[in-house]
Protein backbone atom coordinates (compact mmCIF):
# COMPACT_ATOMS: atom_id res chain seq x y z
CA UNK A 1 -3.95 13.59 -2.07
CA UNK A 2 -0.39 14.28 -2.06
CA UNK A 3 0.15 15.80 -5.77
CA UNK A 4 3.25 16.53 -8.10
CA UNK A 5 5.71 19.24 -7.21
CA UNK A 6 5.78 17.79 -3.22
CA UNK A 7 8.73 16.33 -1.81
CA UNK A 8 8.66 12.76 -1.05
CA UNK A 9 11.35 10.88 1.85
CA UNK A 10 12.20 6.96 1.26
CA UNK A 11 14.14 5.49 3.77
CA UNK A 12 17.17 3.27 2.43
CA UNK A 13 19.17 3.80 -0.80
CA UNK A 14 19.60 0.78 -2.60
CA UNK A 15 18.20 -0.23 -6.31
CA UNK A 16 14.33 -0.25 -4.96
CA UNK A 17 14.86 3.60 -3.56
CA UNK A 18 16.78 4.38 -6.89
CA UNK A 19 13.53 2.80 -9.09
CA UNK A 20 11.01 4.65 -6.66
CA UNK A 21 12.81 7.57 -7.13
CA UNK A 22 12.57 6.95 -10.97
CA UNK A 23 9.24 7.02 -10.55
CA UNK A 24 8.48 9.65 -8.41
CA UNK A 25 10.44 11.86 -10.40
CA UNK A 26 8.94 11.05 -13.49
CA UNK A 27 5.38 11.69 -11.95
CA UNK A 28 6.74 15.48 -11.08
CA UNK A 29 7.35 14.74 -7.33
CA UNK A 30 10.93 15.70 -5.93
CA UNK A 31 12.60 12.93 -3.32
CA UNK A 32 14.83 13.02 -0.51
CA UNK A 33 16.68 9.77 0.19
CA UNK A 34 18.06 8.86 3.80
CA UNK A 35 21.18 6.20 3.24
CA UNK A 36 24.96 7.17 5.22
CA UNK A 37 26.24 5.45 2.27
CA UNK A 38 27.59 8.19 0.14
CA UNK A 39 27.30 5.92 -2.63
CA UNK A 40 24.36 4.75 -2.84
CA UNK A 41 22.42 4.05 -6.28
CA UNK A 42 19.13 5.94 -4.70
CA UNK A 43 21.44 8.92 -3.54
CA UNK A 44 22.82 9.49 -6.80
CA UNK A 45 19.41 10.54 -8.27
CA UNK A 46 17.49 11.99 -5.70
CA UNK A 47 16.70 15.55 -5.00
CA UNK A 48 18.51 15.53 -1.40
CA UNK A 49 21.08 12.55 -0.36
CA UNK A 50 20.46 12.57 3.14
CA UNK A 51 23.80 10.80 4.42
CA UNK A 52 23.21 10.80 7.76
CA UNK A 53 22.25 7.37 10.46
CA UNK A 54 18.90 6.40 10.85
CA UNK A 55 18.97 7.48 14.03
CA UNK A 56 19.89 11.03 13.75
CA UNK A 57 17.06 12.99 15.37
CA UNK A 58 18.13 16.41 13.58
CA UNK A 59 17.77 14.75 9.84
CA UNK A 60 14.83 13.00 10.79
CA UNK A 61 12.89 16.43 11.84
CA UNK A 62 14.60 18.06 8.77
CA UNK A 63 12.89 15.11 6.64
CA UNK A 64 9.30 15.34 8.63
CA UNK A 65 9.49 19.07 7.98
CA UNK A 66 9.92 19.48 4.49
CA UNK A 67 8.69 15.68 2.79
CA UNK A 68 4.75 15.29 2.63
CA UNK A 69 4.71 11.59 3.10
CA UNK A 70 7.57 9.10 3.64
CA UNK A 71 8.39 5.55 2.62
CA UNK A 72 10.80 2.74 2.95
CA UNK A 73 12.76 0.60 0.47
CA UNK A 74 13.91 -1.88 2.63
CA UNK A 75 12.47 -3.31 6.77
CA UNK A 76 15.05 -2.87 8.59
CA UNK A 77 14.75 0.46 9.32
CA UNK A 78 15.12 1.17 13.11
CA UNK A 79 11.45 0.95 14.75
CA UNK A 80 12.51 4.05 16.78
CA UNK A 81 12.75 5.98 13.23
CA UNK A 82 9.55 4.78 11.65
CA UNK A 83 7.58 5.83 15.00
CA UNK A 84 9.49 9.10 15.23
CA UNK A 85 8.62 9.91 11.76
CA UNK A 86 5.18 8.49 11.99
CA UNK A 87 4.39 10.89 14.67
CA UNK A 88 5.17 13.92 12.43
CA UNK A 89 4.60 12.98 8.75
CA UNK A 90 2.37 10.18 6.96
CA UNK A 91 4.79 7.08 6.59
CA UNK A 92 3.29 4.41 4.42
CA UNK A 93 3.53 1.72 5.32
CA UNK A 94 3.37 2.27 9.07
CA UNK A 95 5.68 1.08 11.70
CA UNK A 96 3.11 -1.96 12.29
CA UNK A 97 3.13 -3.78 9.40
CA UNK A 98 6.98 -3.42 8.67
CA UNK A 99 7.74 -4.66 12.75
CA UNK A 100 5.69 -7.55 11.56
CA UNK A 101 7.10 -8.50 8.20
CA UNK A 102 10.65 -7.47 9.81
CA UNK A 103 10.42 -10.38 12.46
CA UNK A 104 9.82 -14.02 11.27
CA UNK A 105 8.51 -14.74 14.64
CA UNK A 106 5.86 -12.34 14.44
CA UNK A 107 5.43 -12.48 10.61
CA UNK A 108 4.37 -16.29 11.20
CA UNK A 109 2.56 -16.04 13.92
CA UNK A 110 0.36 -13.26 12.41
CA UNK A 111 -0.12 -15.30 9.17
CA UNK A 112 -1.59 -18.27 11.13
CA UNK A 113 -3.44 -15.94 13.16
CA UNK A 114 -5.56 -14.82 10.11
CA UNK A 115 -5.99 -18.56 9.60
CA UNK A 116 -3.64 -18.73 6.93
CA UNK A 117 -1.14 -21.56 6.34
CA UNK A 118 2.68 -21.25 6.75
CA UNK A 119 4.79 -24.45 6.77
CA UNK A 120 4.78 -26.08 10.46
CA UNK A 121 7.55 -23.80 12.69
CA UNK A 122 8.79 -23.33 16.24
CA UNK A 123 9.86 -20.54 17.49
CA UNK A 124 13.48 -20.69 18.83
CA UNK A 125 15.04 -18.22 21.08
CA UNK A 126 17.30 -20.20 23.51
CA UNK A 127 19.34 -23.60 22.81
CA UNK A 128 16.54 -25.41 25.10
CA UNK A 129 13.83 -24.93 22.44
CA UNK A 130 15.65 -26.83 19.75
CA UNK A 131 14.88 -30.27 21.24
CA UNK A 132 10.82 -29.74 21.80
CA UNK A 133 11.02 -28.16 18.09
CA UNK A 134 12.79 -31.03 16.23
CA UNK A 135 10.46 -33.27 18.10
CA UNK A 136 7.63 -31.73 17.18
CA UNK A 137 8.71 -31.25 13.19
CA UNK A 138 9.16 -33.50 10.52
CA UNK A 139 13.46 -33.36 9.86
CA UNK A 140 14.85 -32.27 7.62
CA UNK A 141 14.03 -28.28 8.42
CA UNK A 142 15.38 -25.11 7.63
CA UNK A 143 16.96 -22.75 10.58
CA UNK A 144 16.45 -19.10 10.07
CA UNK A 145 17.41 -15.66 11.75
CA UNK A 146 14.09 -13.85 12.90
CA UNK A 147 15.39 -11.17 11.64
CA UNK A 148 17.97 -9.57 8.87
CA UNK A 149 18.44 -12.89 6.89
CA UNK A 150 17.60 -12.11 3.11
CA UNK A 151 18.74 -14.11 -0.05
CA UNK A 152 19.87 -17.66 1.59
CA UNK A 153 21.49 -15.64 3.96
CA UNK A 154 21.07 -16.32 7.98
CA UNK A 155 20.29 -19.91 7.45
CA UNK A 156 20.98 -23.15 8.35
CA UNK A 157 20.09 -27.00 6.99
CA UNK A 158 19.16 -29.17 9.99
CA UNK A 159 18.95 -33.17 10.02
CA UNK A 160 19.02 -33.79 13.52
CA UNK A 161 18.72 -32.49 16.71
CA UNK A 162 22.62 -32.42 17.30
CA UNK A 163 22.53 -30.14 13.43
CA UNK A 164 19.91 -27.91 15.02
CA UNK A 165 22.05 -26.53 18.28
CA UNK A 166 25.44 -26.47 16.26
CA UNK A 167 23.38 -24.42 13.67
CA UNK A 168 21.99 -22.16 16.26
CA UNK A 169 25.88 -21.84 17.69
CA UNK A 170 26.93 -20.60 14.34
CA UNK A 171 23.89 -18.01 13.96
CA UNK A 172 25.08 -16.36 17.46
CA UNK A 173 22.27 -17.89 19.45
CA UNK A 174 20.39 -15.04 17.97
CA UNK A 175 16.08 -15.64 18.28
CA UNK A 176 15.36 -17.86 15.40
CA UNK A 177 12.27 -19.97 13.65
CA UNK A 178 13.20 -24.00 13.13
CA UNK A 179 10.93 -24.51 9.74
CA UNK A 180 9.87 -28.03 8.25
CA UNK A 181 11.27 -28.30 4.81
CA UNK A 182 8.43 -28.05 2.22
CA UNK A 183 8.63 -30.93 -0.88
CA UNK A 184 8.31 -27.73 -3.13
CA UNK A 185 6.79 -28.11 -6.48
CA UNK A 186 6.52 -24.84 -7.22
CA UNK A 187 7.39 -21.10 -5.71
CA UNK A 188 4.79 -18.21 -6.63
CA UNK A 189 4.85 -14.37 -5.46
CA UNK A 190 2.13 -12.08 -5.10
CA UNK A 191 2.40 -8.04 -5.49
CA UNK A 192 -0.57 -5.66 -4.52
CA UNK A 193 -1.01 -2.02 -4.06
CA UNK A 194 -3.18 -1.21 -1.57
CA UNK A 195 -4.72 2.34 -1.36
CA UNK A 196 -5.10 4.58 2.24
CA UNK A 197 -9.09 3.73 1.81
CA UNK A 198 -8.58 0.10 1.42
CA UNK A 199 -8.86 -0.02 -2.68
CA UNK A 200 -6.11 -3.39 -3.80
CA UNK A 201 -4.83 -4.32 -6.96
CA UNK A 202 -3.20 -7.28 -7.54
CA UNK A 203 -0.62 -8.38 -10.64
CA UNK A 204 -0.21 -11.49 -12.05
CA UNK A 205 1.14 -14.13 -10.30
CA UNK A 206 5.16 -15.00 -10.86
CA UNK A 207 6.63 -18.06 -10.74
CA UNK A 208 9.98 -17.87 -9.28
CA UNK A 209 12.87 -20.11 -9.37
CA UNK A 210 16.15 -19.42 -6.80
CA UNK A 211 19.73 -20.48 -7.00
CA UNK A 212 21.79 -20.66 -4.07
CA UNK A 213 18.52 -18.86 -1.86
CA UNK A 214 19.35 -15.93 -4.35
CA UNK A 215 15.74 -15.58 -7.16
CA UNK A 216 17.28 -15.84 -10.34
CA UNK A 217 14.40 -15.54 -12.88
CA UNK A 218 10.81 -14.40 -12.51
CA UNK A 219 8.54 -16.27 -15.18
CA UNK A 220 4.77 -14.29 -15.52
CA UNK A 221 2.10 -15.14 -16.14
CA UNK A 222 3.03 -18.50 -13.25
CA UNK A 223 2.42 -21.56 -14.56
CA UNK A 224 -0.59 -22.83 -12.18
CA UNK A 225 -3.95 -23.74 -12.20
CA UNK A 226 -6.39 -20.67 -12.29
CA UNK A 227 -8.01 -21.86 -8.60
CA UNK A 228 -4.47 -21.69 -7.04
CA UNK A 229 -3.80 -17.86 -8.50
CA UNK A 230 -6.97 -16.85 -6.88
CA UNK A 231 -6.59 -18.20 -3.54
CA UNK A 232 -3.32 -17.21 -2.92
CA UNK A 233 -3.78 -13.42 -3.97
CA UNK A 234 -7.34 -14.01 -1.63
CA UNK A 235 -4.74 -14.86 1.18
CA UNK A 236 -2.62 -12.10 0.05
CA UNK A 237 -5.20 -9.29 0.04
CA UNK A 238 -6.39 -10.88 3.79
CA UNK A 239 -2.94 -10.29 5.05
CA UNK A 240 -2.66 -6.83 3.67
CA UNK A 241 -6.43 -5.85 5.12
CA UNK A 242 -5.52 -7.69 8.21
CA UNK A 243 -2.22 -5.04 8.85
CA UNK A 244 -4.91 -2.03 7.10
CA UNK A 245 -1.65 -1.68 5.22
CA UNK A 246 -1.13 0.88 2.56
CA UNK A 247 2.05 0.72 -0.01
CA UNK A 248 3.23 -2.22 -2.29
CA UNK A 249 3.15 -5.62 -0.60
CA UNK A 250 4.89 -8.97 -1.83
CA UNK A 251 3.52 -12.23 -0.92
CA UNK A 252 5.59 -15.30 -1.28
CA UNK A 253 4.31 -18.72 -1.49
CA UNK A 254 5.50 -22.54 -1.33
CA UNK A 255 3.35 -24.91 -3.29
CA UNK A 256 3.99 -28.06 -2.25
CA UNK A 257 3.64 -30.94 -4.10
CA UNK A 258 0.48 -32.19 -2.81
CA UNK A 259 -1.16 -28.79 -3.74
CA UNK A 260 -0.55 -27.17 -0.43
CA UNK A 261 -0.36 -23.58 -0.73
CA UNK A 262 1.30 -21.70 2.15
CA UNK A 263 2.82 -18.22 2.56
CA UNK A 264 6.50 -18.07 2.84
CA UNK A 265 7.34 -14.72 3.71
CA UNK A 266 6.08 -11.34 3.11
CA UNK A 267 7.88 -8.12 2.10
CA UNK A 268 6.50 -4.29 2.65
CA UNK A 269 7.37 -2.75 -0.59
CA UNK A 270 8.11 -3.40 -3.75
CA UNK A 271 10.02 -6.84 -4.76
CA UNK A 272 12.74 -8.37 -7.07
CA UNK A 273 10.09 -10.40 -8.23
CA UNK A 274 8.00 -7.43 -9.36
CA UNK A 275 10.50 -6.36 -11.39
CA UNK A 276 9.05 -7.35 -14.34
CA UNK A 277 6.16 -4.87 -13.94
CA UNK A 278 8.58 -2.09 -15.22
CA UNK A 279 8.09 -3.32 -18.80
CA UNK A 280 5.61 -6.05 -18.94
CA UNK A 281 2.41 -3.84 -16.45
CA UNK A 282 0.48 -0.91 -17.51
CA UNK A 283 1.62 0.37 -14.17
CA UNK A 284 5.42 -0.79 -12.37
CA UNK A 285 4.93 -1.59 -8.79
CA UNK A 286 7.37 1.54 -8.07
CA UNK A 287 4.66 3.82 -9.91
CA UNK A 288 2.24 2.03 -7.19
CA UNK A 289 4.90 2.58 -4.47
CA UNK A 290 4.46 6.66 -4.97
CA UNK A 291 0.70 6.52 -5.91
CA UNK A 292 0.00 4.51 -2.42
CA UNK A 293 2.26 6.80 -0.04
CA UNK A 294 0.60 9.91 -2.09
CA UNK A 295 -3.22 9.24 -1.52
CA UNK A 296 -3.43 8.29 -5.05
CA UNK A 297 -5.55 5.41 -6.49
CA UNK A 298 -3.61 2.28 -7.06
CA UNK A 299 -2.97 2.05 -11.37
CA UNK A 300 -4.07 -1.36 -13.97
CA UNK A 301 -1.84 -4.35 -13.51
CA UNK A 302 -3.11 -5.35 -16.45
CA UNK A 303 -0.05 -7.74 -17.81
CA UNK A 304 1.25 -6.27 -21.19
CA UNK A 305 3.37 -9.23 -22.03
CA UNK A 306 4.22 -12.40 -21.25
CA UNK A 307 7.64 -11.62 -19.89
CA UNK A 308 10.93 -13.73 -18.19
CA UNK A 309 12.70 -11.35 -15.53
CA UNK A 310 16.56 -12.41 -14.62
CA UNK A 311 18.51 -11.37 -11.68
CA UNK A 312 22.26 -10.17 -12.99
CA UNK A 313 24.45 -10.93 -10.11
CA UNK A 314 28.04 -9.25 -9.61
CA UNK A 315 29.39 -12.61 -10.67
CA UNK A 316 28.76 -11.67 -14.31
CA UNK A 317 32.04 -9.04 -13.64
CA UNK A 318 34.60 -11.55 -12.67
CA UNK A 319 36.72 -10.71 -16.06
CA UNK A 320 35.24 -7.05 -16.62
CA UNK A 321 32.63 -5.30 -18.21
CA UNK A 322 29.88 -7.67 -19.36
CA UNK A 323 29.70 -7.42 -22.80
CA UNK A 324 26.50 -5.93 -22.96
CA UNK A 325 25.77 -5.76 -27.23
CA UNK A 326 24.87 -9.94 -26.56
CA UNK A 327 21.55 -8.50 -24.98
CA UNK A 328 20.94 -5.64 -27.01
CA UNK A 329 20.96 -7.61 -29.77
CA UNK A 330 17.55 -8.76 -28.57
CA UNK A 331 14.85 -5.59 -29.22
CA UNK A 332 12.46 -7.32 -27.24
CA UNK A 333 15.15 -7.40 -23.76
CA UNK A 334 15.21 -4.52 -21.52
CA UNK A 335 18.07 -3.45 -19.69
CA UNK A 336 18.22 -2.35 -15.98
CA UNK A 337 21.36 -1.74 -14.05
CA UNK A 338 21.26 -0.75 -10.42
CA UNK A 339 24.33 1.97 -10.38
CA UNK A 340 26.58 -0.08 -7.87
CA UNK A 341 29.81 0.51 -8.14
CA UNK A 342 31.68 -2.87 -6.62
CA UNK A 343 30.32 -6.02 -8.00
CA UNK A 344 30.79 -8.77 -5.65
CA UNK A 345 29.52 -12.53 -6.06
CA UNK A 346 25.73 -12.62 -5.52
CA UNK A 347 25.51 -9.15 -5.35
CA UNK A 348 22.39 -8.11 -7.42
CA UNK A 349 23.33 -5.38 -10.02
CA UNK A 350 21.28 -5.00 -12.27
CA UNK A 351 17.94 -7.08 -14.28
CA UNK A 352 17.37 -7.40 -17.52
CA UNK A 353 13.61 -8.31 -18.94
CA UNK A 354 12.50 -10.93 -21.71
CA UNK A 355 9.02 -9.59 -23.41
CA UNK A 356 7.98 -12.16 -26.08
CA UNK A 357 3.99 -13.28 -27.64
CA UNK A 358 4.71 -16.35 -25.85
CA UNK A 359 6.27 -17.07 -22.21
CA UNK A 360 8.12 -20.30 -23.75
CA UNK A 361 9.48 -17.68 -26.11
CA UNK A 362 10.68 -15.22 -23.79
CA UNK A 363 12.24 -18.16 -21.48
CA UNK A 364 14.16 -18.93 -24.81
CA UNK A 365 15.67 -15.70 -25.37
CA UNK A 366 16.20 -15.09 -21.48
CA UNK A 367 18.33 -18.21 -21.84
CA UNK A 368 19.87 -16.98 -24.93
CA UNK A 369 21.34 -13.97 -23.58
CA UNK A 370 22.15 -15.56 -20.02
CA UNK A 371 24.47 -18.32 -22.70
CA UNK A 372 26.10 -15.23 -24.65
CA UNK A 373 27.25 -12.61 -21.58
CA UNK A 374 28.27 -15.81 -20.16
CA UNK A 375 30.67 -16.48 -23.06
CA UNK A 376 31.83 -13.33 -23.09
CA UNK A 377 33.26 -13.30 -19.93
């Protein structure tokens, strides 16, 4: 066990390395951060700002040397780092299981080879694919980047065959999956922690609802049947044991409307969906972040409160300061801003967390305060 008083690395310095950092710090552990943004909202809090590239050798030794494990906030860390680092220091999760959640290519293909359902795809990595992979799908589908397309970005509707190849034009011929578009009832996440000697726990499922391929709200406990939660955080656990991963995973899932559950994507480390579990959980998913790289036992998920998470997006600063005393108004709303310093449209700043007895309660207020800082713009 890696106990307080150690120094822990996270690579990446963005809003999930500023909340592990939170974390870590309030557990007695001291962090480095590696971001070349001098700016970023992890830097600003950490022990060490490391602003240096990913790939410079001589910070990377100086971060093997002196952290006792290392994690990641985001996958799209260089491979070359995380297998550098790997080879010197404990890095949780390891280089596997963030190559494969990295890459939708692989990330599919290793789903369905644990016998797990994804929605039908074709891989796509010249022009000549396209026309075997709209034959072979049901149109309309969704073309996506294999790799660094995140929140709606990196995608493309296609209709037809002719849509497909102008699509894959505009994405730089870059290697691509061509996906069937589900009819989507519902879309559900899953979050474990699972320990270095296999031990998972699982939250409650959320229920999330997007706008513009950006998740705007987070609604937990999910509305679905009982039998639905437990297979999909059965698949969920299978995917994790399947990559003997260790850290925070998130699971997403389409439910279609003909009760066919299927895993979207998958994320390794904490998510914007589990963002709830800093008020609502006896233990936040960034708490399970540091327990997980440290050896420690993964903490109770056990769901304090129904609770309504909501994405605030640098829209909200079009005319200024939001005028936060709307929420605060509300003593059962908690506040969390990311420490960016530019807000820019879709640009996620900040969340802010409903708690009420009720979930239709909390949904109310959520939609209270979303009305009032909208007002006072």
């Amino acid at each position: 066990m890696i106990l307080p008083d150690s120094t822990l690395g996270v690579l990446g310095g963005g809003q999930l390395g500023r909340m592990f950092c939170v974390a870590a710090r309030t557990m007695g552990y001291r962090v480095w951060v590696l971001d070349p943004d001098p700016g970023s909202p992890a830097g600003s809090i950490a022990d060490r700002h490391l602003k240096a590239d990913y790939l410079d050798h001589a910070v990377l030794e100086d971060m093997a040397e002196h952290c006792a494990a290392i994690t990641t906030e985001f996958e799209n860390v260089p491979a070359e780092t995380l297998e550098f680092l790997e080879s010197r220091t404990p890095v949780r999760p390891g280089s596997r299981a963030v190559a494969i959640a990295r890459d939708r290519i692989l990330e599919k293909t290793f789903i369905r080879e644990q016998g797990l359902a994804t929605a039908p795809f074709f891989a796509i990595k010249k022009s000549d694919d396209l026309r075997a992979a709209c034959a072979g799908l049901k149109l309309p589908a969704l073309l996506k980047t294999a790799q660094l397309g995140y929140d709606g970005k990196g995608q493309f509707a296609v209709n037809s065959t002719e849509e497909a190849l102008r699509g894959f034009q505009q994405l730089q011929e870059t290697p691509c999956v061509l996906e069937e578009r589900i009819d989507l009832a519902q879309e559900i996440s899953v979050i474990l922690a699972r320990g270095i000697d296999g031990d998972v726990s699982v939250y409650p499922l959320g229920e999330n609802i997007h706008v513009n391929g950006i998740l705007d709200t987070t609604h937990v406990p999910a509305n679905i049947e009982a039998k639905t939660a437990q297979k999909a955080k059965t698949m969920a656990i299978k995917l994790a044991e399947a990559m003997q991963y260790c850290g925070v995973l998130a699971v997403e899932f389409f439910l279609s409307r003909s009760g066919e559950l299927l895993i979207n994507e998958m994320a390794p480390r904490p998510h914007n969906s589990g963002h709830y579990t800093l008020d609502a959980a006896l233990t936040s998913q960034f708490e399970q972040q540091v327990r997980t790289l440290c050896g420690l036992p993964p903490g109770s998920t056990e769901l304090l409160s129904p609770v309504v998470m909501v994405n605030i997006l640098g829209d909200l600063w079009k005319d200024g300061t939001p005028q936060w005393e709307a929420l605060f108004r509300h003593p059962q709303v908690k506040l969390h801003l990311y420490g960016k310093h530019h807000a820019r449209p879709g640009r996620k700043m900040g969340h802010y967390n409903c708690l009420a007895g009720e979930l239709s309660q909390a949904n109310r207020i959520a939609h209270e305060i979303r009305a009032a800082l909208a007002q006072a713009e």
